[in-house]
N, C-alpha and C. Protein backbone atom coordinates (compact mmCIF):
# COMPACT_ATOMS: atom_id res chain seq x y z
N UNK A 1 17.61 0.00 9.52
CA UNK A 1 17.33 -0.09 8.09
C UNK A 1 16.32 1.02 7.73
N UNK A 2 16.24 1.61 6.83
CA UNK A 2 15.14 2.21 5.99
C UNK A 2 14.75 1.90 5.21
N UNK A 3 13.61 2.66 4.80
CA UNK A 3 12.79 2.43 3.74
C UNK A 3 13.14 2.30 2.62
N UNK A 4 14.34 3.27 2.06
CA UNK A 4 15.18 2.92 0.97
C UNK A 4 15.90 1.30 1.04
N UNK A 5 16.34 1.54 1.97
CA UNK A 5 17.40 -0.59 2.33
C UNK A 5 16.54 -1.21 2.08
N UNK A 6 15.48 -0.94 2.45
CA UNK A 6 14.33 -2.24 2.36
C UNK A 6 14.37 -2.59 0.74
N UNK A 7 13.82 -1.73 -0.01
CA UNK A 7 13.44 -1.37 -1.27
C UNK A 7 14.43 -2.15 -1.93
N UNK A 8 15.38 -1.32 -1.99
CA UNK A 8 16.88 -2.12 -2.88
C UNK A 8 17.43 -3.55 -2.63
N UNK A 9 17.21 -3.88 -1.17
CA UNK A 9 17.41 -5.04 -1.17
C UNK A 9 16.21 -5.99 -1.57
N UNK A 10 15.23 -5.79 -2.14
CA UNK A 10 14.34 -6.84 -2.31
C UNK A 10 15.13 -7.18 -4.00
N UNK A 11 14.81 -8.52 -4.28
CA UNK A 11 15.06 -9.09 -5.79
C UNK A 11 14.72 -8.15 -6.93
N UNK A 12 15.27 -7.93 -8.37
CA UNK A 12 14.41 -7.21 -9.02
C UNK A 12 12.63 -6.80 -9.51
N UNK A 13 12.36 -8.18 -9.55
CA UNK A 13 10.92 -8.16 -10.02
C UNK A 13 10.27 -7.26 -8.96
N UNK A 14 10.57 -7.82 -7.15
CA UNK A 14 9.59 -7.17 -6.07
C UNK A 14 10.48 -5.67 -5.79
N UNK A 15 11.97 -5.12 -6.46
CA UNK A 15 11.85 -3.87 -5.67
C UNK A 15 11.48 -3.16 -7.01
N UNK A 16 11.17 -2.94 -8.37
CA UNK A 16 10.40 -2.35 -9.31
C UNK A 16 8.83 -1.87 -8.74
N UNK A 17 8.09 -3.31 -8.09
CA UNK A 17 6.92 -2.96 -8.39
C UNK A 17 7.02 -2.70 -6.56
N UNK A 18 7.73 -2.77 -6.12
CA UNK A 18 8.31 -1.49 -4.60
C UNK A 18 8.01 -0.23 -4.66
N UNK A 19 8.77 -0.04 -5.76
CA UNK A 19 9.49 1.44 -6.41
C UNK A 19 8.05 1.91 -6.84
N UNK A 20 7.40 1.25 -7.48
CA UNK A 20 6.28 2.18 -8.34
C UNK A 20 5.22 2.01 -7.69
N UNK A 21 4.71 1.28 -6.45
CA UNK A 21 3.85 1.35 -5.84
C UNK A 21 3.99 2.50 -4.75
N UNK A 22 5.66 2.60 -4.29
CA UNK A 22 5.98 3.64 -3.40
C UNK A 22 5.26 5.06 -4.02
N UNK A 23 5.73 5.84 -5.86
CA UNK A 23 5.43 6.83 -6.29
C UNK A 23 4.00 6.52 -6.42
N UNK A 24 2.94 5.41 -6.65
CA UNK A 24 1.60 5.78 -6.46
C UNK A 24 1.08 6.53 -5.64
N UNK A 25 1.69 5.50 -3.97
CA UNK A 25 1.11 5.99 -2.56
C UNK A 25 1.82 7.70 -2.83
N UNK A 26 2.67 8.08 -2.86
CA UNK A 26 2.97 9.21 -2.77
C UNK A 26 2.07 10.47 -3.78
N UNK A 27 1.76 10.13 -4.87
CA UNK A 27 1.02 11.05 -5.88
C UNK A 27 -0.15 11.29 -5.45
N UNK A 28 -0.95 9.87 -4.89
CA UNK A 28 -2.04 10.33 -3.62
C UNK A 28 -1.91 10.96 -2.90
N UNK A 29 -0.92 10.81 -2.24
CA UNK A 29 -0.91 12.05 -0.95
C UNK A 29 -0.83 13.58 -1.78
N UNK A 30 -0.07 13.32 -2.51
CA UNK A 30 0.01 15.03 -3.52
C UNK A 30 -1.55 15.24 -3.90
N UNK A 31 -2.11 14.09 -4.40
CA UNK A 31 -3.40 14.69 -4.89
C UNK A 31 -4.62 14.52 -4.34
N UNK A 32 -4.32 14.40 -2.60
CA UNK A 32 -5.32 14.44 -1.12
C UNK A 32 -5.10 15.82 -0.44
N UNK A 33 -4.37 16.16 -0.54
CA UNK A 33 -3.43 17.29 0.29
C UNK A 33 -2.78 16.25 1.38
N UNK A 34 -2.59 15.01 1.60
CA UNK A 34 -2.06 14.27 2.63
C UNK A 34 -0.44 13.89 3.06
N UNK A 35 -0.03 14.97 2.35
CA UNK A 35 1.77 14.81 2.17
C UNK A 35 1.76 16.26 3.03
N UNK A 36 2.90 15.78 3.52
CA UNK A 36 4.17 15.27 3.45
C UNK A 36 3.69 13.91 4.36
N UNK A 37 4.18 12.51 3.51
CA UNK A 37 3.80 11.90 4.46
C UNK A 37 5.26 11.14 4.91
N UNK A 38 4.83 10.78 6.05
CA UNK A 38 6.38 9.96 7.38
C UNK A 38 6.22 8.75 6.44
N UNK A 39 7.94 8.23 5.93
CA UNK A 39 8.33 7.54 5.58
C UNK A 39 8.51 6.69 6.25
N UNK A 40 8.52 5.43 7.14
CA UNK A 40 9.44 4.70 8.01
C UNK A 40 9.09 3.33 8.08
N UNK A 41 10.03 2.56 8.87
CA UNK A 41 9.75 0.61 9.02
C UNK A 41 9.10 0.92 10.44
N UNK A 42 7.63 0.00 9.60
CA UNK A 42 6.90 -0.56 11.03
C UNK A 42 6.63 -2.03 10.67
N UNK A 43 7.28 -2.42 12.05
CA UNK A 43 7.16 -4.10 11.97
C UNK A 43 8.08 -4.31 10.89
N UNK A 44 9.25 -3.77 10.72
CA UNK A 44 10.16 -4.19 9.59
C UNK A 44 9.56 -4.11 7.78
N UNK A 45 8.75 -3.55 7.77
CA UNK A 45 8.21 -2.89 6.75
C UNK A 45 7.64 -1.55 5.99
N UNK A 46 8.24 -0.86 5.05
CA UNK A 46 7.81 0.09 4.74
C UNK A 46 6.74 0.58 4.84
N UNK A 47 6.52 1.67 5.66
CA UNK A 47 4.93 2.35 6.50
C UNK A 47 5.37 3.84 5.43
N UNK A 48 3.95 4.11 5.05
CA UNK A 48 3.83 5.65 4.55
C UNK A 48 2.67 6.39 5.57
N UNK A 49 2.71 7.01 6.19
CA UNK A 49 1.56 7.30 7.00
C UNK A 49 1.11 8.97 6.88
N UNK A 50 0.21 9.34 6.78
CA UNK A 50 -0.15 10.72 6.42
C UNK A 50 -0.50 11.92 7.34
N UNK A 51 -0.57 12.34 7.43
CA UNK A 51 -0.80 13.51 8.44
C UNK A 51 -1.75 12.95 9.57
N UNK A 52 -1.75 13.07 10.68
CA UNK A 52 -2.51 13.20 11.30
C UNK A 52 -4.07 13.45 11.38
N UNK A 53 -4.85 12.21 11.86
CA UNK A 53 -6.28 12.22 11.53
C UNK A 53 -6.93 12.41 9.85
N UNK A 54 -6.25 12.28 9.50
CA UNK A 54 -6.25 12.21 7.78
C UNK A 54 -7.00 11.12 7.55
N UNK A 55 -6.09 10.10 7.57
CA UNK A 55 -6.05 8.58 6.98
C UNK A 55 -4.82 8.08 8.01
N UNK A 56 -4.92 6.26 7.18
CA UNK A 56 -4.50 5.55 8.05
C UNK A 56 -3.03 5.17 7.49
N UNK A 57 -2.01 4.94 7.68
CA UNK A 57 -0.67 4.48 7.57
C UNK A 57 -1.08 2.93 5.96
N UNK A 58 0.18 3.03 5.18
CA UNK A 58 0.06 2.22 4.39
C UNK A 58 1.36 1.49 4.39
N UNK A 59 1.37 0.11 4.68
CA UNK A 59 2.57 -0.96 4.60
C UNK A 59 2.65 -1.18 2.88
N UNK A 60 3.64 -1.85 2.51
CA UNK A 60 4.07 -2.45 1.39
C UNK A 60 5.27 -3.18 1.98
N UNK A 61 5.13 -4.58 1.71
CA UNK A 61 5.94 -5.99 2.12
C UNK A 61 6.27 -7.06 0.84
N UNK A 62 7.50 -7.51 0.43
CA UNK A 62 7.41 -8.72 -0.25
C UNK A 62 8.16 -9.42 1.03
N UNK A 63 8.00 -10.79 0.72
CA UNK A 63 8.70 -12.20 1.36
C UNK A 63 9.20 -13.23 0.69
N UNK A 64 10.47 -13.29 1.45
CA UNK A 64 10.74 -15.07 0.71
C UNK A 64 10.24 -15.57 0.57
N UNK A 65 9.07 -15.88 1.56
CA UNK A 65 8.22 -16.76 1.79
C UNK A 65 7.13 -16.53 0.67
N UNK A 66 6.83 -15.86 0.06
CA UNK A 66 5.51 -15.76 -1.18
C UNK A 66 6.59 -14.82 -2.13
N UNK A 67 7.47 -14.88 -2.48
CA UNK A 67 8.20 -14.52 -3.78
C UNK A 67 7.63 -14.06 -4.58
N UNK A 68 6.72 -14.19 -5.27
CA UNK A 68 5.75 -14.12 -6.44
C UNK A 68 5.18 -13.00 -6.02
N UNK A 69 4.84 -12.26 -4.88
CA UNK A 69 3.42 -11.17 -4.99
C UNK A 69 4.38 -10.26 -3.88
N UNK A 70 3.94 -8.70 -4.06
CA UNK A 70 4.23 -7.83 -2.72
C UNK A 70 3.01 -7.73 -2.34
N UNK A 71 2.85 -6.83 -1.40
CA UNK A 71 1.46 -6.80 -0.52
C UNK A 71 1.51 -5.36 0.05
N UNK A 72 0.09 -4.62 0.09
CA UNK A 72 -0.61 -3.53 0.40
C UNK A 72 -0.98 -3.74 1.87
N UNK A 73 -0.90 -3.31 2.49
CA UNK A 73 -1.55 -3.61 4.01
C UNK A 73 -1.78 -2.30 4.51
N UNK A 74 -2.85 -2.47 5.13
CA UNK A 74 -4.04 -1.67 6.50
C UNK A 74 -3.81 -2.32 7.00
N UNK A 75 -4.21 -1.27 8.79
CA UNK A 75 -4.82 -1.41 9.68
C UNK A 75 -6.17 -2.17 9.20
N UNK A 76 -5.98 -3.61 10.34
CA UNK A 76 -6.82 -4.15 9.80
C UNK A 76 -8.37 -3.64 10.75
N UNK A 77 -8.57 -3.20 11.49
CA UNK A 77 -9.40 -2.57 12.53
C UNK A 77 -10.74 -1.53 11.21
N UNK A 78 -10.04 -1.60 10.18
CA UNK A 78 -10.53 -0.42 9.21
C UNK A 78 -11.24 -0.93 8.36
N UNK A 79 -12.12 -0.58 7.53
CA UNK A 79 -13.35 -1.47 6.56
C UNK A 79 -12.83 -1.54 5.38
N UNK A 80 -11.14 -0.57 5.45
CA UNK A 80 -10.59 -0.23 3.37
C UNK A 80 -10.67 -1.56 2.91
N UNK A 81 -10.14 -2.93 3.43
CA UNK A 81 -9.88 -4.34 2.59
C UNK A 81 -11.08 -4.90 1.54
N UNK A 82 -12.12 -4.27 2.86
CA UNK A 82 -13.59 -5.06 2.65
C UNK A 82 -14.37 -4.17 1.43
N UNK A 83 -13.75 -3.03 1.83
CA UNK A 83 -14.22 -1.50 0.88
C UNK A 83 -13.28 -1.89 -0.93
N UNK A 84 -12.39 -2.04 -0.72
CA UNK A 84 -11.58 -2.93 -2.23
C UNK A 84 -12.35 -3.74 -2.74
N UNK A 85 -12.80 -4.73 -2.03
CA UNK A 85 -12.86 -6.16 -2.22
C UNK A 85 -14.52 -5.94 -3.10
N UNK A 86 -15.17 -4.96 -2.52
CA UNK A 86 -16.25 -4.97 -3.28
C UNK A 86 -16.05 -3.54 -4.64
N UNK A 87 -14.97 -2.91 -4.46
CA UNK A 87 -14.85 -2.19 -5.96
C UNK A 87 -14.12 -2.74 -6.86
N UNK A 88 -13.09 -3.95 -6.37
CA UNK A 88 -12.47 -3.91 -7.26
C UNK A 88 -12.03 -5.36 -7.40
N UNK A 89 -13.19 -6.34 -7.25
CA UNK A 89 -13.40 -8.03 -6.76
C UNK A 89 -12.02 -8.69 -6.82
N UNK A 90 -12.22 -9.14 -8.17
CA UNK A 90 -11.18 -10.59 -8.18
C UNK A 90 -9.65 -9.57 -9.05
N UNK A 91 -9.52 -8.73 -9.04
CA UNK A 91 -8.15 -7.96 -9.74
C UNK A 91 -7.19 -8.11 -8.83
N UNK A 92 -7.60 -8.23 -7.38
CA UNK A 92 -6.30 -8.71 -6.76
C UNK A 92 -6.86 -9.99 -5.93
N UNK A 93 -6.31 -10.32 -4.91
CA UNK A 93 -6.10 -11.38 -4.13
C UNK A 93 -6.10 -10.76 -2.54
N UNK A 94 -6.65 -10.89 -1.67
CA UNK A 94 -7.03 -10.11 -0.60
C UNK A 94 -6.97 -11.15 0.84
N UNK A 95 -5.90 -10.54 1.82
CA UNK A 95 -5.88 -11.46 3.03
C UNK A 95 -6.89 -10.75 3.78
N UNK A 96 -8.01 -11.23 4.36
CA UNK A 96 -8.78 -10.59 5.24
C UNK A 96 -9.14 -9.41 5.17
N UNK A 97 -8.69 -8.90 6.48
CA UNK A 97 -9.20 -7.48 6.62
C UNK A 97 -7.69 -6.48 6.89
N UNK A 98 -6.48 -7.23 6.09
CA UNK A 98 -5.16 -6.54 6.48
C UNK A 98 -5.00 -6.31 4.88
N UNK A 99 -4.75 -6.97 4.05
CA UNK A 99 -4.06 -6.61 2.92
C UNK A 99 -4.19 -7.58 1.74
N UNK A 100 -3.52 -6.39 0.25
CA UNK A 100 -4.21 -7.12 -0.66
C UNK A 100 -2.78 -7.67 -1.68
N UNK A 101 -2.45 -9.00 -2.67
CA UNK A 101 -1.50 -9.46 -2.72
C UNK A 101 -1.75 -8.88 -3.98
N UNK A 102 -0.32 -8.59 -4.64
CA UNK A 102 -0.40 -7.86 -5.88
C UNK A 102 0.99 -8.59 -6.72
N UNK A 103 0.82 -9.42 -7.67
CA UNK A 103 1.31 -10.76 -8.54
C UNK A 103 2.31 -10.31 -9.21
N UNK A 104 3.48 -10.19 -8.60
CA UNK A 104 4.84 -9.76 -9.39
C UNK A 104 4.93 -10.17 -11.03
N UNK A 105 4.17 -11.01 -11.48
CA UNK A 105 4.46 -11.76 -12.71
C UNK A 105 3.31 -10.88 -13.89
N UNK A 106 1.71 -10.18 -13.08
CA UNK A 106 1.03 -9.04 -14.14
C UNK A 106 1.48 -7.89 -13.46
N UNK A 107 0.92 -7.25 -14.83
CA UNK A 107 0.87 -5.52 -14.77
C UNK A 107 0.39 -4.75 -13.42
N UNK A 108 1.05 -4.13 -13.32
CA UNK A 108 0.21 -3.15 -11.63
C UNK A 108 -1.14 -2.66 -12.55
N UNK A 109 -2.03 -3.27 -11.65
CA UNK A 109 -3.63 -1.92 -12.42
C UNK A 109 -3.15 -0.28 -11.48
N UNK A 110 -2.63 0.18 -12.01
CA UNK A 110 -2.23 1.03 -11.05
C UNK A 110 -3.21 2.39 -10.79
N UNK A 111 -4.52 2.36 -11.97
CA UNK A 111 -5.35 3.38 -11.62
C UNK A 111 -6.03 2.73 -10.21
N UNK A 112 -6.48 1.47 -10.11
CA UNK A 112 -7.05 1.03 -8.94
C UNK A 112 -6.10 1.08 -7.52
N UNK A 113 -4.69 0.66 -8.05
CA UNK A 113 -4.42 1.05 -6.59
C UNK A 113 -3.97 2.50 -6.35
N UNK A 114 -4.11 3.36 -7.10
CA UNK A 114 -3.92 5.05 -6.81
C UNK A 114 -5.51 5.03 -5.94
N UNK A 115 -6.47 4.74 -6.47
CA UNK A 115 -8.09 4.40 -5.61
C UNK A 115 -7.48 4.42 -4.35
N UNK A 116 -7.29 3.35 -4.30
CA UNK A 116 -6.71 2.56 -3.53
C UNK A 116 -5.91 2.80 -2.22
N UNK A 117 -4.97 3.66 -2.56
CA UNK A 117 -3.93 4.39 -2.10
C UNK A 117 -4.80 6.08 -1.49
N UNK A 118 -5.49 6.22 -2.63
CA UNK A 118 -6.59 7.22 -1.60
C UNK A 118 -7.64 7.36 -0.85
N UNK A 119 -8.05 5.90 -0.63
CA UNK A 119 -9.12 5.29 0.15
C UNK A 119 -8.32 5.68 1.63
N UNK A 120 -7.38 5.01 1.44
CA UNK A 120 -6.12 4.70 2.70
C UNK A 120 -5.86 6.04 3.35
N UNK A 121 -5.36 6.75 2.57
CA UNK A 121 -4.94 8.34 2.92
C UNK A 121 -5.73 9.09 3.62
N UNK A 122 -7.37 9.27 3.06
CA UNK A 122 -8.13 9.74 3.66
C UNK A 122 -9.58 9.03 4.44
N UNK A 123 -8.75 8.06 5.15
CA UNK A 123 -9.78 7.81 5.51
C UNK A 123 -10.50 8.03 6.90
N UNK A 124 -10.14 8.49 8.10
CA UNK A 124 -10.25 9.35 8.55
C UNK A 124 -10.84 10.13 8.15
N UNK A 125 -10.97 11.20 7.87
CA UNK A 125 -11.46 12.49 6.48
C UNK A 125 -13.10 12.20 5.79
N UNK A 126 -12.63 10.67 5.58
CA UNK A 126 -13.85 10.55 4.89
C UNK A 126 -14.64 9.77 5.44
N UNK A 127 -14.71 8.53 6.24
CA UNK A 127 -15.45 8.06 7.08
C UNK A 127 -16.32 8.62 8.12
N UNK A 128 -17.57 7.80 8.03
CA UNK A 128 -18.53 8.14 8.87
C UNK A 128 -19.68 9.25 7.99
């Protein structure tokens, strides 16, 4: 499967906000220098991952099982969840230190997750 199969086969509501979370992560990388980034399924989920020592790989997942929300995921080994959680509190919904749930039913804040999406990209780069 690819990243595209994945996409199209999700229901309408979760492959829209698929689709436009995919062109966020990507406009970051255009506007990190972190593109061209590897498209591919890790763990059966769409991975965007960026150049080398850059930053860290970015999942995007919906499930049967939680219908209602897709999800952002890190490496959870990394401080980005904890690093969100205090810029950008209660706007999303946050599992731990892996990923943050984003409510098929509101609006994408999508300036926060472009943040968001460039926290991820460069982080490597910018840590420490």
């Amino acid at each position: 499967m690819s990243v595209e199969r994945y996409i199209n086969d999700a229901p309408d509501n979760a492959r829209s906000a698929l689709r436009h979370l995919r062109d966020i992560i990507r406009a970051a990388a255009e506007a990190t220098d972190t593109a061209p980034l590897t498209e591919n399924l890790k763990w059966g989920q769409p991975s965007f991952a960026p150049q080398k020592r850059m930053g860290t790989p970015i999942r995007l997942s919906w499930s049967q099982k939680s219908p209602e929300r897709v999800e952002m995921l890190v490496h959870c080994q990394t401080s980005l969840v904890e690093a969100w959680r205090h810029k950008f509190g209660d706007l999303f919904d946050y599992d731990g230190t892996r990923a943050v749930h984003i409510d098929l039913a509101a609006h994408l804040p999508e300036e926060a997750l472009h943040i968001m999406a460039v926290m991820a990209l460069t982080y490597h780069k910018t840590k420490g």
